[in-house]
N, C-alpha and C. Protein backbone atom coordinates (compact mmCIF):
# COMPACT_ATOMS: atom_id res chain seq x y z
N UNK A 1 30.42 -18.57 22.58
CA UNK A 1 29.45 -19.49 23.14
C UNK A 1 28.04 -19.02 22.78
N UNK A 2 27.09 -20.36 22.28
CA UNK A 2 25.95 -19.29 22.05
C UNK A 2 25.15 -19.18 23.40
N UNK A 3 24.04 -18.41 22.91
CA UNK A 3 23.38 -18.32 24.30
C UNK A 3 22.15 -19.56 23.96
N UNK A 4 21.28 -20.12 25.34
CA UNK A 4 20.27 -21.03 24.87
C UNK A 4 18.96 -20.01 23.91
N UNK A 5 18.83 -18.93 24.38
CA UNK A 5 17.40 -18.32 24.12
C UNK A 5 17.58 -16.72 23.26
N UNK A 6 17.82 -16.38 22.85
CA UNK A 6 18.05 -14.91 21.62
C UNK A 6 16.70 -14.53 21.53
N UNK A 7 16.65 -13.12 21.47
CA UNK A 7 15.32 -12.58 20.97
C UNK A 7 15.57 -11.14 20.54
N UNK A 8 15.06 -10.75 19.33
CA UNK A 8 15.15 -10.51 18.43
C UNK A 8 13.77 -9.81 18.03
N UNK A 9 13.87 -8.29 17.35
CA UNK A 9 12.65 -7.56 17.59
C UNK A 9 12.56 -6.65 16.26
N UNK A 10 11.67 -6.65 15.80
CA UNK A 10 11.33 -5.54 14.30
C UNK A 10 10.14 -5.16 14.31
N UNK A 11 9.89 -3.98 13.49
CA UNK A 11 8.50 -4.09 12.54
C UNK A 11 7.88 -4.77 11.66
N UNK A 12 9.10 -5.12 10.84
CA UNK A 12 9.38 -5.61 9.62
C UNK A 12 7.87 -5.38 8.68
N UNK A 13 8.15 -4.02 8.45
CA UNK A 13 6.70 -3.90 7.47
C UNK A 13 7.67 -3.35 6.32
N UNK A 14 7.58 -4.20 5.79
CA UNK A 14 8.13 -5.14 4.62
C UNK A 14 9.15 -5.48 4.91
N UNK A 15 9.96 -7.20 5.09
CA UNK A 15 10.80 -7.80 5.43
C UNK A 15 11.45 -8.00 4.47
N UNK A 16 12.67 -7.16 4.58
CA UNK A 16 13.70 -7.01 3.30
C UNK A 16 15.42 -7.40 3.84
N UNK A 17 16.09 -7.53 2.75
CA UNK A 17 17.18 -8.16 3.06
C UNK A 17 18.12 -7.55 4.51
N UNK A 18 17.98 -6.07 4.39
CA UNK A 18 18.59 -5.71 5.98
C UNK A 18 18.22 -6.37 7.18
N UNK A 19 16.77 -6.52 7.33
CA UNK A 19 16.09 -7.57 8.03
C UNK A 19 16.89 -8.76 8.65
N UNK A 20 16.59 -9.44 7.62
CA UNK A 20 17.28 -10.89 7.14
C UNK A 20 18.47 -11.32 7.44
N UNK A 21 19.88 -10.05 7.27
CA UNK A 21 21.19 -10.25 7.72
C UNK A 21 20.69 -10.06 9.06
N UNK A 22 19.82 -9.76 9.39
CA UNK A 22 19.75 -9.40 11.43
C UNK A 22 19.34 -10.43 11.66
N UNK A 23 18.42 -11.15 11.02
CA UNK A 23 17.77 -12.35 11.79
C UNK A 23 18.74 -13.77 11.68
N UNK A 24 19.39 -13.55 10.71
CA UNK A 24 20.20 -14.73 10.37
C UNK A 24 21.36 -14.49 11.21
N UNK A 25 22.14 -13.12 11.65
CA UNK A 25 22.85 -13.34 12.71
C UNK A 25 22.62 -13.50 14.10
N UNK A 26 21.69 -12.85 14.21
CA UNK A 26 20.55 -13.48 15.78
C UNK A 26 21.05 -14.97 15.63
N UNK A 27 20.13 -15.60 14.41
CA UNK A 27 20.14 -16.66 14.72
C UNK A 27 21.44 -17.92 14.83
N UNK A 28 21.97 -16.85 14.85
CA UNK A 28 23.99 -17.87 15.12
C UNK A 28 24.82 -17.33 16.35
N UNK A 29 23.95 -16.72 16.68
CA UNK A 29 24.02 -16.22 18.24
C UNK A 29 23.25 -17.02 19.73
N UNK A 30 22.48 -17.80 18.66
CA UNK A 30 21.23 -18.81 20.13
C UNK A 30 21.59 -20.51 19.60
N UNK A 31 20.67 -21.07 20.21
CA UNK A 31 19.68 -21.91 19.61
C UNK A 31 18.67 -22.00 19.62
N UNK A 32 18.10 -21.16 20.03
CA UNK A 32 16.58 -20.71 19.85
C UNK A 32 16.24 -19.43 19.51
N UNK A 33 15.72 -18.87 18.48
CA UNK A 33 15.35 -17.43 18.68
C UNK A 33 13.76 -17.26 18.62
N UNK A 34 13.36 -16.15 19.19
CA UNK A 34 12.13 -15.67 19.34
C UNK A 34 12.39 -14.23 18.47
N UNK A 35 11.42 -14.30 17.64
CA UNK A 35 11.43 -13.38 16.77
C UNK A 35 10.37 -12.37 16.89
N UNK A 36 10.12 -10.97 17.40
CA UNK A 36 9.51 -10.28 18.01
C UNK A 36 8.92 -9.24 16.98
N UNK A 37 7.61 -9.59 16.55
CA UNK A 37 7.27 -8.24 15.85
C UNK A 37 6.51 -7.02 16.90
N UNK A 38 7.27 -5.80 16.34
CA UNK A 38 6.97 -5.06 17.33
C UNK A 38 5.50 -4.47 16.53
N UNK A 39 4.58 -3.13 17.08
CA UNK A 39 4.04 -2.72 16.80
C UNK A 39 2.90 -4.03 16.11
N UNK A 40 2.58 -4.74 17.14
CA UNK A 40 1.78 -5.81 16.72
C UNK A 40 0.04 -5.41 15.96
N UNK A 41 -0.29 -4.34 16.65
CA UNK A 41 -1.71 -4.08 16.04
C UNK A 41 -1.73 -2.30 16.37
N UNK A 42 -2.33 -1.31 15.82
CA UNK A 42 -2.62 -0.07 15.67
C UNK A 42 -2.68 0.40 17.66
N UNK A 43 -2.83 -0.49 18.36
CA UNK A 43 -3.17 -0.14 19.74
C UNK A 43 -1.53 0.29 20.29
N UNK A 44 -0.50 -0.51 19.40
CA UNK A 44 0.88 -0.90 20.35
C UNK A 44 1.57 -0.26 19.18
N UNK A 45 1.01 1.12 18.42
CA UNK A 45 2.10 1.58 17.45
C UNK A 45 2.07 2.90 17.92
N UNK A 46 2.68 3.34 18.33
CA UNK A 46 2.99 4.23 19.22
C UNK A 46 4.47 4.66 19.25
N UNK A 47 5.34 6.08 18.79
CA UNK A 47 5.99 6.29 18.60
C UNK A 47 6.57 7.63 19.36
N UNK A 48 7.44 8.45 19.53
CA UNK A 48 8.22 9.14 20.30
C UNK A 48 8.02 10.42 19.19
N UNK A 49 8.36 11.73 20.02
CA UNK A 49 8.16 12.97 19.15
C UNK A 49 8.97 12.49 17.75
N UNK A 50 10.34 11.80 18.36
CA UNK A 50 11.36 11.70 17.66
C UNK A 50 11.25 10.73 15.83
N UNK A 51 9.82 10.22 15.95
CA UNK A 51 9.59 9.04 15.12
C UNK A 51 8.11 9.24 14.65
N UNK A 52 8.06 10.34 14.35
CA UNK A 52 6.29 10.00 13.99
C UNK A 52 5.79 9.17 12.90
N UNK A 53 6.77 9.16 12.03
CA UNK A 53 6.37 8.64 10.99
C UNK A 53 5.90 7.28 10.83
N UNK A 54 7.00 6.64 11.98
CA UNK A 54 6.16 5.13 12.07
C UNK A 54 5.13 4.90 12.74
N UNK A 55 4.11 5.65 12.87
CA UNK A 55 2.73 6.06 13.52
C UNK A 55 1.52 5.56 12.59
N UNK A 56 2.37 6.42 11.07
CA UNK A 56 1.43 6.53 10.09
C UNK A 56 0.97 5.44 9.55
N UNK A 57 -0.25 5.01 9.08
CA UNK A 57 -0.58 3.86 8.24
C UNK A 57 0.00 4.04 6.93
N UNK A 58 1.04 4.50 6.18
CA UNK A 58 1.42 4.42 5.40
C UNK A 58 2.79 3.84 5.27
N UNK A 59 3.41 3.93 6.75
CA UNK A 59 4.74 3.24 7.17
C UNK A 59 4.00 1.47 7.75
N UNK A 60 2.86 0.99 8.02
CA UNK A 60 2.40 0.44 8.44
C UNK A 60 0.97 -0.44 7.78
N UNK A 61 1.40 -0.61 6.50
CA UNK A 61 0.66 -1.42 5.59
C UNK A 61 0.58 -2.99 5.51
N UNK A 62 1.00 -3.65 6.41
CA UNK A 62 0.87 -4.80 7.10
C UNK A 62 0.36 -5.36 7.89
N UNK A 63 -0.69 -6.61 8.00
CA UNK A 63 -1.00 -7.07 9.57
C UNK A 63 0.16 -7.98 10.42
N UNK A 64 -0.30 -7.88 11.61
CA UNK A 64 0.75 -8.67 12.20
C UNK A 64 0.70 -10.20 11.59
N UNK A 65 -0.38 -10.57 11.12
CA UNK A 65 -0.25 -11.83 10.38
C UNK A 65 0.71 -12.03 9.39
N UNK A 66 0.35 -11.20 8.20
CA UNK A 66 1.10 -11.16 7.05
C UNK A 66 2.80 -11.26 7.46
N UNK A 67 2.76 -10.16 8.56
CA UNK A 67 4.49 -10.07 8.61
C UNK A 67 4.87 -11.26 9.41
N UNK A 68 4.24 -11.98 10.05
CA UNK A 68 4.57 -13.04 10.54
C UNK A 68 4.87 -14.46 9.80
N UNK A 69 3.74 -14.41 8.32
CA UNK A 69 3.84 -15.05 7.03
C UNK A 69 5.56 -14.92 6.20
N UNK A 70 5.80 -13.68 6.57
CA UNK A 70 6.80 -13.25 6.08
C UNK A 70 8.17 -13.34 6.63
N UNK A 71 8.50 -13.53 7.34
CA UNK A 71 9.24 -13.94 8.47
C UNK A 71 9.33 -15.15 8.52
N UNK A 72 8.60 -16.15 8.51
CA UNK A 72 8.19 -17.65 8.42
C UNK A 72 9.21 -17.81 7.37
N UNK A 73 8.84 -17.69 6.43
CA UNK A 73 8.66 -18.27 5.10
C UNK A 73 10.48 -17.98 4.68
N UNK A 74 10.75 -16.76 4.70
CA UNK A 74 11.95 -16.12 4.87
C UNK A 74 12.98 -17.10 5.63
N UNK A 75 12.74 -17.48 6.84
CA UNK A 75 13.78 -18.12 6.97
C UNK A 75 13.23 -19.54 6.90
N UNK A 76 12.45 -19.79 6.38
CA UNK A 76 12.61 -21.48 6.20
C UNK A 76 13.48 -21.67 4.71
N UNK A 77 12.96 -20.25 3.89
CA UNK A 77 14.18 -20.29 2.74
C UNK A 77 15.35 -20.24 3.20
N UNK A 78 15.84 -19.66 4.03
CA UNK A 78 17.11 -19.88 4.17
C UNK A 78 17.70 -21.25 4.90
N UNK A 79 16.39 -21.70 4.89
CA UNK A 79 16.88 -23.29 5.45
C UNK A 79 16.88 -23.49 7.22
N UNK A 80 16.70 -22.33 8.17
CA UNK A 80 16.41 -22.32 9.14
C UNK A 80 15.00 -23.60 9.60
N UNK A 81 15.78 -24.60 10.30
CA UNK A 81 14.78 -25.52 10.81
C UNK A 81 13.41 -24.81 11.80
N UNK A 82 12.19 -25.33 11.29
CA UNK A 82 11.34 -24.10 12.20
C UNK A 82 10.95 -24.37 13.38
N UNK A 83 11.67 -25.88 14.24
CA UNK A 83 11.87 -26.12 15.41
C UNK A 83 13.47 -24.88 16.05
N UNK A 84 13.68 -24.08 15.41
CA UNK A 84 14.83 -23.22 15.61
C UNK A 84 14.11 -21.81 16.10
N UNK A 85 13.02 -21.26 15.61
CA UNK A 85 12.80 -20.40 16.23
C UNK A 85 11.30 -20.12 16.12
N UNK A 86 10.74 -18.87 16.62
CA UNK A 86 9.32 -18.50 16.96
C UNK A 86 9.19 -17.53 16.40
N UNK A 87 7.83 -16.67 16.15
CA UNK A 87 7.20 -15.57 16.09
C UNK A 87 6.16 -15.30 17.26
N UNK A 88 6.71 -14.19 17.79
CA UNK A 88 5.68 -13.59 18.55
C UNK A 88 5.24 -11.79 18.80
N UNK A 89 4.50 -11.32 19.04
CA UNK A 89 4.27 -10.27 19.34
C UNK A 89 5.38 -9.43 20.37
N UNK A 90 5.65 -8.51 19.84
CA UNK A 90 6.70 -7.35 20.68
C UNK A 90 6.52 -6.10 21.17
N UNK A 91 5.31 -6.16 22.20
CA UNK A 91 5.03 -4.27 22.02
C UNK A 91 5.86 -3.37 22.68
N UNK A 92 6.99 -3.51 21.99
CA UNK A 92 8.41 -2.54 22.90
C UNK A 92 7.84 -0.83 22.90
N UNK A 93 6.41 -0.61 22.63
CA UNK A 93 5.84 0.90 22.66
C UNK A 93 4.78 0.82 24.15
N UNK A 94 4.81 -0.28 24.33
CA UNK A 94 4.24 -0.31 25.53
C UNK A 94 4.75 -1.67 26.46
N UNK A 95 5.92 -0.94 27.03
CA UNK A 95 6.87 -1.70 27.68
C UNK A 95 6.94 -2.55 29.31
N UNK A 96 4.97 -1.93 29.67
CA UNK A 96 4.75 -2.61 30.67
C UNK A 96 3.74 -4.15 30.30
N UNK A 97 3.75 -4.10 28.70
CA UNK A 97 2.62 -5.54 28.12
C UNK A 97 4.20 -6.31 27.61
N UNK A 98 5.40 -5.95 27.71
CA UNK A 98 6.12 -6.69 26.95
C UNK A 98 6.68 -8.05 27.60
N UNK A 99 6.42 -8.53 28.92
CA UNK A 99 6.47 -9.81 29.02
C UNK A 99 5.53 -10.50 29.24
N UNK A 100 4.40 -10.18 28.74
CA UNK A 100 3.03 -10.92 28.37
C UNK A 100 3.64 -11.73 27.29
N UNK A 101 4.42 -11.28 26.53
CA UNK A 101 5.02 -12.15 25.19
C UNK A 101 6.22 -12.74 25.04
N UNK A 102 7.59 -12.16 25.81
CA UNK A 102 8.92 -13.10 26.00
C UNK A 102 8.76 -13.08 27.21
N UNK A 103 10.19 -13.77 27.35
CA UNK A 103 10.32 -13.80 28.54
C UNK A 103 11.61 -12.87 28.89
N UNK A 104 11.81 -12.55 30.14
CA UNK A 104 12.73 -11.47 30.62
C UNK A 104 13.88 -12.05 30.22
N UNK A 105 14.01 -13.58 30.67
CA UNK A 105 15.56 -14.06 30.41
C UNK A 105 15.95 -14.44 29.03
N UNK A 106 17.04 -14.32 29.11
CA UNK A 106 17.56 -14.68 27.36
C UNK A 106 18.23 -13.63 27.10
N UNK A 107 19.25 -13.52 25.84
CA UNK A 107 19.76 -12.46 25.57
C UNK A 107 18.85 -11.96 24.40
N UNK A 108 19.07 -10.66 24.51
CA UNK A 108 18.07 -9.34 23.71
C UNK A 108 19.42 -9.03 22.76
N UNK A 109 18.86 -9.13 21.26
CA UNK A 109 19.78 -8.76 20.47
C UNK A 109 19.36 -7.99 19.39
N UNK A 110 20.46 -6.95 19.43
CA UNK A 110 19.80 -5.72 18.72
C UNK A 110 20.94 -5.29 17.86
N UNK A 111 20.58 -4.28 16.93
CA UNK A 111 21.47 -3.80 16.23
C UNK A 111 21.35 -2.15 16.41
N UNK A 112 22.21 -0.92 16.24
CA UNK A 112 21.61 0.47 16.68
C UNK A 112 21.94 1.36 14.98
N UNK A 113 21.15 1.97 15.11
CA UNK A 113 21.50 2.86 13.80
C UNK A 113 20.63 4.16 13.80
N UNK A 114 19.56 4.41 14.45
CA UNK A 114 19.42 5.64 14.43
C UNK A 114 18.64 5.94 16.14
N UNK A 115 18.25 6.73 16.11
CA UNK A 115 17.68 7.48 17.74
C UNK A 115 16.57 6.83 18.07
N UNK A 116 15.49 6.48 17.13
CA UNK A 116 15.03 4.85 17.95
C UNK A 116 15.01 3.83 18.50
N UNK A 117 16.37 3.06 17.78
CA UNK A 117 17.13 2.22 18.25
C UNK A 117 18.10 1.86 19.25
N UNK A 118 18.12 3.49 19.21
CA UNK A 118 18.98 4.10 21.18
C UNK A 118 17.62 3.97 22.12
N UNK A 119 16.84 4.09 21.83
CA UNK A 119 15.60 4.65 22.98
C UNK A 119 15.12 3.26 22.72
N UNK A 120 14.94 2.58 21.88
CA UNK A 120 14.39 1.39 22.60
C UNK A 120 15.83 0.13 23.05
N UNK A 121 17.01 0.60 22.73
CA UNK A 121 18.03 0.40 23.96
C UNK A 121 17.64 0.83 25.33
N UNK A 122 17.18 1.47 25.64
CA UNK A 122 17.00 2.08 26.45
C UNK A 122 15.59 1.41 27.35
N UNK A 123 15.05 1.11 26.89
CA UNK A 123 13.80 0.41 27.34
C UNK A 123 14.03 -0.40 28.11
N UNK A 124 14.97 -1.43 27.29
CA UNK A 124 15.35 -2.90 27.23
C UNK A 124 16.25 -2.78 28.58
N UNK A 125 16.64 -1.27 28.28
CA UNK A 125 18.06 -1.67 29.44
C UNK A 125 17.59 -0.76 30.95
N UNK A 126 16.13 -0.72 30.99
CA UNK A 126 15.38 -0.43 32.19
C UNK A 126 14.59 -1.19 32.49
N UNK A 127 14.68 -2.04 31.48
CA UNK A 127 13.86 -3.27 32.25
C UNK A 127 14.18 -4.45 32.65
N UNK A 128 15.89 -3.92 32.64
CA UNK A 128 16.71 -5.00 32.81
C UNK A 128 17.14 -6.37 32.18
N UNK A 129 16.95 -6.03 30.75
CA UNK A 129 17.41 -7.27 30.07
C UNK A 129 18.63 -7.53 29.38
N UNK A 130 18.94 -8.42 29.42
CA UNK A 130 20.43 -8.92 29.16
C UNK A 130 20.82 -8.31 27.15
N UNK A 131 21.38 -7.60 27.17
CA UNK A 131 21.20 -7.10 25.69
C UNK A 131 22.44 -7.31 25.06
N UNK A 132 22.46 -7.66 23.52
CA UNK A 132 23.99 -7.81 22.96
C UNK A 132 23.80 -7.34 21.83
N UNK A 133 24.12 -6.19 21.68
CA UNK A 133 24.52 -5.19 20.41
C UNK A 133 25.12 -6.29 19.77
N UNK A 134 24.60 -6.53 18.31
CA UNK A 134 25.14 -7.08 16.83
C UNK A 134 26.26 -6.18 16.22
N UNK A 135 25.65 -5.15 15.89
CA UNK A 135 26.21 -4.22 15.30
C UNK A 135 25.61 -2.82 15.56
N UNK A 136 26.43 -1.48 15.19
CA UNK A 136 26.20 -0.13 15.30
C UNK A 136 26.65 0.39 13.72
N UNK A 137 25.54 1.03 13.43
CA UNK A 137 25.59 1.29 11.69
C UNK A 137 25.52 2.77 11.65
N UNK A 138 25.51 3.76 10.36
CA UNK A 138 24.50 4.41 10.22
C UNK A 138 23.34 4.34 9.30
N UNK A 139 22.75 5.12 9.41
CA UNK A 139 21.55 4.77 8.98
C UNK A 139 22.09 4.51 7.01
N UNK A 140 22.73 5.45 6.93
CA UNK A 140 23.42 4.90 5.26
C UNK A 140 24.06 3.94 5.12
N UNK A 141 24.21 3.47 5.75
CA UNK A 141 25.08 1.68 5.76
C UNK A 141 24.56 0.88 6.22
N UNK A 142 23.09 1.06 6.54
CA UNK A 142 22.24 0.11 6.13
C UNK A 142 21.99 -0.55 4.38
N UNK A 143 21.57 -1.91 4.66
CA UNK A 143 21.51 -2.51 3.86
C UNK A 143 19.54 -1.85 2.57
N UNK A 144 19.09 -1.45 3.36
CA UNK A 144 18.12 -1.13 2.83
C UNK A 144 17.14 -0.78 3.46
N UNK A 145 15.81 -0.18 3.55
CA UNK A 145 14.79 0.13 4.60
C UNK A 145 13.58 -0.39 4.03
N UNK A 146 12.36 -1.10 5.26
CA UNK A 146 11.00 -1.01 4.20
C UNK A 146 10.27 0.42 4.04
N UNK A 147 11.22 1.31 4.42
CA UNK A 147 10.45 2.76 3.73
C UNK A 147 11.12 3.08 2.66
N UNK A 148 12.25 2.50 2.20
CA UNK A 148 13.10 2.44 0.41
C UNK A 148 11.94 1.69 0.10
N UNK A 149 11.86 0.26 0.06
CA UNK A 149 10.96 -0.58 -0.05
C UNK A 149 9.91 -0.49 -0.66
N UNK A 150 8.86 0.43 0.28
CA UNK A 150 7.63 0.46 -0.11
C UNK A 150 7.80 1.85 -0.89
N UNK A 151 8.59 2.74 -1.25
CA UNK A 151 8.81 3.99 -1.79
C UNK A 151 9.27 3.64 -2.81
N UNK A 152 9.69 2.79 -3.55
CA UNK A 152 9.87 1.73 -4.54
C UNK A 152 8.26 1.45 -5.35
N UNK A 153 7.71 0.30 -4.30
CA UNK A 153 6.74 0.08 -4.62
C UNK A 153 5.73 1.25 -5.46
N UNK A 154 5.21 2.34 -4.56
CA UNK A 154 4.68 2.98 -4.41
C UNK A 154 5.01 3.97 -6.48
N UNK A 155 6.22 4.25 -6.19
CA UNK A 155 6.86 4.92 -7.62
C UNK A 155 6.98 3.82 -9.11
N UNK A 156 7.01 2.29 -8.38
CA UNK A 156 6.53 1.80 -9.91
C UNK A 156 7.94 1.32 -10.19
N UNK A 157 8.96 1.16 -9.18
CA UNK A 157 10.10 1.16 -9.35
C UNK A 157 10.70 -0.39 -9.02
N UNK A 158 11.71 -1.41 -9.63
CA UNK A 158 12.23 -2.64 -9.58
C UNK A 158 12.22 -2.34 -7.53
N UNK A 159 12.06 -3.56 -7.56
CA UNK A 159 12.29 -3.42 -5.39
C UNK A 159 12.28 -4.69 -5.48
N UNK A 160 12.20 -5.54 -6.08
CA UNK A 160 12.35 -7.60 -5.88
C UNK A 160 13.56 -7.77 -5.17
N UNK A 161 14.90 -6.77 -5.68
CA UNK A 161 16.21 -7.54 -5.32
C UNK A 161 16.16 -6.63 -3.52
N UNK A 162 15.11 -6.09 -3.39
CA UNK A 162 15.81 -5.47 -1.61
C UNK A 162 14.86 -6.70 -0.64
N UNK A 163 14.30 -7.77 -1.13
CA UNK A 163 13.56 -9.04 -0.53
C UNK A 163 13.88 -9.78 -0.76
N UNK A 164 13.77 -10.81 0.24
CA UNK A 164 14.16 -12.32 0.30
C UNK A 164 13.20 -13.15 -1.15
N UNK A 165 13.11 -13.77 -2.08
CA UNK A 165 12.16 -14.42 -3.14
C UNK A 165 10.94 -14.47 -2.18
N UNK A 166 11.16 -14.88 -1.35
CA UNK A 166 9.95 -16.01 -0.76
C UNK A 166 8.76 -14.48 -0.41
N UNK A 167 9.66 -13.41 0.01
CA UNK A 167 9.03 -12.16 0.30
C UNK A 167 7.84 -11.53 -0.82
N UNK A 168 9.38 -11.99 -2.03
CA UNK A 168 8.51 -10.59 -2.75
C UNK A 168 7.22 -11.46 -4.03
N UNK A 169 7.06 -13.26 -3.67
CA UNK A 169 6.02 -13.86 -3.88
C UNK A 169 5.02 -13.33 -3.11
N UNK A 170 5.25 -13.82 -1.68
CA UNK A 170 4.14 -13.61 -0.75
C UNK A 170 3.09 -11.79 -1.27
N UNK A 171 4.07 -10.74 -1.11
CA UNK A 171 3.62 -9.29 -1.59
C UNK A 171 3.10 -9.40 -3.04
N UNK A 172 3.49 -9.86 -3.65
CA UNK A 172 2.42 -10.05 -5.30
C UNK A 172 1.17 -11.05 -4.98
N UNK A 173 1.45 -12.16 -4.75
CA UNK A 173 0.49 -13.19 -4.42
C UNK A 173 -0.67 -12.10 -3.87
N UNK A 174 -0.76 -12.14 -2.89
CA UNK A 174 -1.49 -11.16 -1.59
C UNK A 174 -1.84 -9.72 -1.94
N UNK A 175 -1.32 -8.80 -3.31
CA UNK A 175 -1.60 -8.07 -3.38
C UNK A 175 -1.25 -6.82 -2.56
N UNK A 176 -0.23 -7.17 -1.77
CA UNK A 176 -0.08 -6.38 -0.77
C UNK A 176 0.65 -4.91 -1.57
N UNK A 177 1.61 -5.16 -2.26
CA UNK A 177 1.98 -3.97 -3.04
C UNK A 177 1.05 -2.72 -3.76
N UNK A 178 -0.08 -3.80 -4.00
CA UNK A 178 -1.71 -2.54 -4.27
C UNK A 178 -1.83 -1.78 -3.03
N UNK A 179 -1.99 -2.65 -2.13
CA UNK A 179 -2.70 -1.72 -0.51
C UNK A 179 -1.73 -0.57 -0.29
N UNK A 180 -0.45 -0.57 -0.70
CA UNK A 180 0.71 -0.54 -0.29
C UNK A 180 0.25 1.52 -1.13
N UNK A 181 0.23 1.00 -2.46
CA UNK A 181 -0.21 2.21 -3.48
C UNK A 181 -0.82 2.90 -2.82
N UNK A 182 -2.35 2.37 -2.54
CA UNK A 182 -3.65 2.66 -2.42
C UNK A 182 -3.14 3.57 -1.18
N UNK A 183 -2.73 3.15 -0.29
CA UNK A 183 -2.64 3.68 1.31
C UNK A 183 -2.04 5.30 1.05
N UNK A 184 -0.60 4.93 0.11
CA UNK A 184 0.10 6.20 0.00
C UNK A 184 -0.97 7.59 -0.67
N UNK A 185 -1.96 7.46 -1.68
CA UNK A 185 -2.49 7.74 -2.33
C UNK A 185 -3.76 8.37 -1.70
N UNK A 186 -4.20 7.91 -0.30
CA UNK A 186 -5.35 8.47 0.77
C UNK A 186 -4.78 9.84 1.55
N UNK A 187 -3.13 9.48 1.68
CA UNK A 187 -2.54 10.95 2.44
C UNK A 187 -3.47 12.26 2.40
C-alpha cells in the first residue's frame, strides 16, 4: 500500500545515479514525495566527530539552488509528473529547525549504509517519525558517491555515466565542474 506523503532526504552535492535509484524508489512508495535537501546553506552543515569531511567546502560545492535545479530536472527526465513531488530544505544537522520545513507526518524514507546514516536514523527516530528503511547497503555496494563524482571531476577523469544526462548538462552548462576544480585546489 503506498503511503499518501514520503519524504525523502540528501545532500545531493552532485546528484548521481545512486541518488536517483533512491528517489525513484521513494517515489513508488507515496504519492507524493517531498524531497529534502539536507545541509541547505553553510549555517545547517554541520557534521559529527564521525563525518568531518562533509563540513568541508570541498565536499560541498553546490548551492541549495543548483541542487534543487538538479533534482528537478532529474526526475522530470525520468518522467516523474512535477505535480508528484517537492523540493524543500532539510536541516537534519539541526534537528530542532527541521519542521519549519516538513511536516512530522508522513513516512520518512531512508536507506542506511554507513554511521551517518545510523545517526541520522537516529534523529528521525527521536523525533518520532514514522521511518521505512528502503534498503541497508554497504558503503561498496553503493551505486556510486558525489565524492567518486567530484574526485572524477577534479582528476580529469570520464564521470558523465555516474549522472542522470539532464545532471551532467546542467554541471557543464553552469560551469560547476570548474568551481568544483578550483575549490579542491584552495585546500
Amino acid at each position: 500500500m503506498k503511503n499518501k506523503l514520503g519524504i525523502i532526504h540528501g545532500r545531493f552535492q552532485i546528484l548521481h545515479n545512486g541518488h536517483l535509484e533512491y528517489l525513484l524508489e521513494g517515489m513508488k512508495k507515496c504519492e507524493y514525495l517531498l524531497i529534502g535537501i539536507s545541509s541547505p546553506d553553510s549555517d545547517y552543515t554541520k557534521y559529527t566527530a564521525s563525518n568531518p569531511h562533509r563540513s568541508l567546502d570541498s565536499a560541498n560545492p553546490m548551492t541549495y539552488y543548483e541542487r534543487f535545479e538538479m533534482i528537478r530536472s532529474a526526475m522530470l527526465e525520468c518522467s516523474i509528473p512535477r505535480e508528484k513531488f517537492d523540493i524543500v530544505p532539510f536541516p537534519i544537522n539541526v534537528p530542532e529547525k527541521l519542521f519549519n520545513y516538513v511536516p512530522k507526518e508522513g513516512k520518512y524514507l531512508m536507506t542506511l549504509y554507513d554511521e551517518w546514516s545510523y545517526e541520522k536514523y537516529e534523529i528521525l527516530s527521536a523525533l518520532g517519525c514514522d521511518i521505512d528503511v528502503m534498503w541497508e547497503r554497504t558503503n561498496d555496494q553503493k551505486v556510486t558517491s558525489g565524492t567518486e563524482v567530484r574526485s572524477k571531476i577534479i582528476h580529469g577523469e570520464p564521470w558523465g555515466n555516474l549522472v542522470p544526462k539532464s545532471v551532467y548538462r546542467f554541471i557543464k552548462e553552469n560551469e560547476i565542474d570548474k568551481r568544483i576544480i578550483h575549490i579542491s585546489k584552495e585546500k
